[in-house]
Protein backbone atom coordinates (compact mmCIF):
# COMPACT_ATOMS: atom_id res chain seq x y z
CA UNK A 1 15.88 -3.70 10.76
CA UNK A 2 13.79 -4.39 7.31
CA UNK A 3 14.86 -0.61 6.04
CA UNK A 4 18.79 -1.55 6.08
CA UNK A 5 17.90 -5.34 4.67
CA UNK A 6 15.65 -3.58 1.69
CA UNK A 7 18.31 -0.64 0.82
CA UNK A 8 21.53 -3.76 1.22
CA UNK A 9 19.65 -5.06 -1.86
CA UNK A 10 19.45 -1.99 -3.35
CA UNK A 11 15.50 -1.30 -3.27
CA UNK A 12 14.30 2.25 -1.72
CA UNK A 13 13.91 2.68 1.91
CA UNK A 14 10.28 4.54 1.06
CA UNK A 15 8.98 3.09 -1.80
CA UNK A 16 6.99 -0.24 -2.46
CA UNK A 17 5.40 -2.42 -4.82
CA UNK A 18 2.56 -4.05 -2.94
CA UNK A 19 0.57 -6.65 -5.12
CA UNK A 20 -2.45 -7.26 -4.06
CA UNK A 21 -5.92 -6.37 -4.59
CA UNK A 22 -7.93 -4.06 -2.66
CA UNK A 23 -10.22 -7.18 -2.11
CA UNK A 24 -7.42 -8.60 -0.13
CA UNK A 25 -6.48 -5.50 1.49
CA UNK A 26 -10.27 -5.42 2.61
CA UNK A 27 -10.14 -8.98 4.01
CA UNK A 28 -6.82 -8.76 5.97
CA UNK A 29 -7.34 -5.54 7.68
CA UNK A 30 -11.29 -6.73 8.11
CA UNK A 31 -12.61 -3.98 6.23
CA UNK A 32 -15.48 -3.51 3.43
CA UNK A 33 -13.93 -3.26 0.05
CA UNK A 34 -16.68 -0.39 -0.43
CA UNK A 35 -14.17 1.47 2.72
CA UNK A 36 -10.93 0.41 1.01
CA UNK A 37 -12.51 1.80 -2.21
CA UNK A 38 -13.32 5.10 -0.52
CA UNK A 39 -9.96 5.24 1.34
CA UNK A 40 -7.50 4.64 -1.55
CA UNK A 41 -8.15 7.77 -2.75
CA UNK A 42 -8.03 9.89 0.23
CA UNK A 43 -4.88 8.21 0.58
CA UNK A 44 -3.84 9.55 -2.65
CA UNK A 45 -4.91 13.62 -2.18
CA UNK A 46 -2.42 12.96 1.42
CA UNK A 47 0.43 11.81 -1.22
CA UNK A 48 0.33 8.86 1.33
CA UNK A 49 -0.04 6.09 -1.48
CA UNK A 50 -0.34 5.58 -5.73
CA UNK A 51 -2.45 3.14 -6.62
CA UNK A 52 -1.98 2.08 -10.07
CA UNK A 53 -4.64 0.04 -11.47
């Protein structure tokens, strides 16, 4: 599985560093980036993400 590859190398089994825009977010998940906009911070109140800017 990914989760035992990821912790072998000694990164978290939870936590991620994904870097890409929400532009790009938008585009491969073939959503407005005015719905990614509104989402991200949803997300954020459900402790489900951090965005950091």
């Amino acid at each position: 599985m990914q989760v035992q590859r990821l912790m072998a190398r000694g990164y978290s089994a939870r936590d991620f560093h994904l870097r890409v825009s929400r532009a790009e977010i938008g585009r491969y998940l073939g959503m407005s980036l005015e719905t990614i906009s509104r989402t991200f911070p949803a997300f954020g109140l459900q402790r489900l993400l951090d965005v950091n800017e």
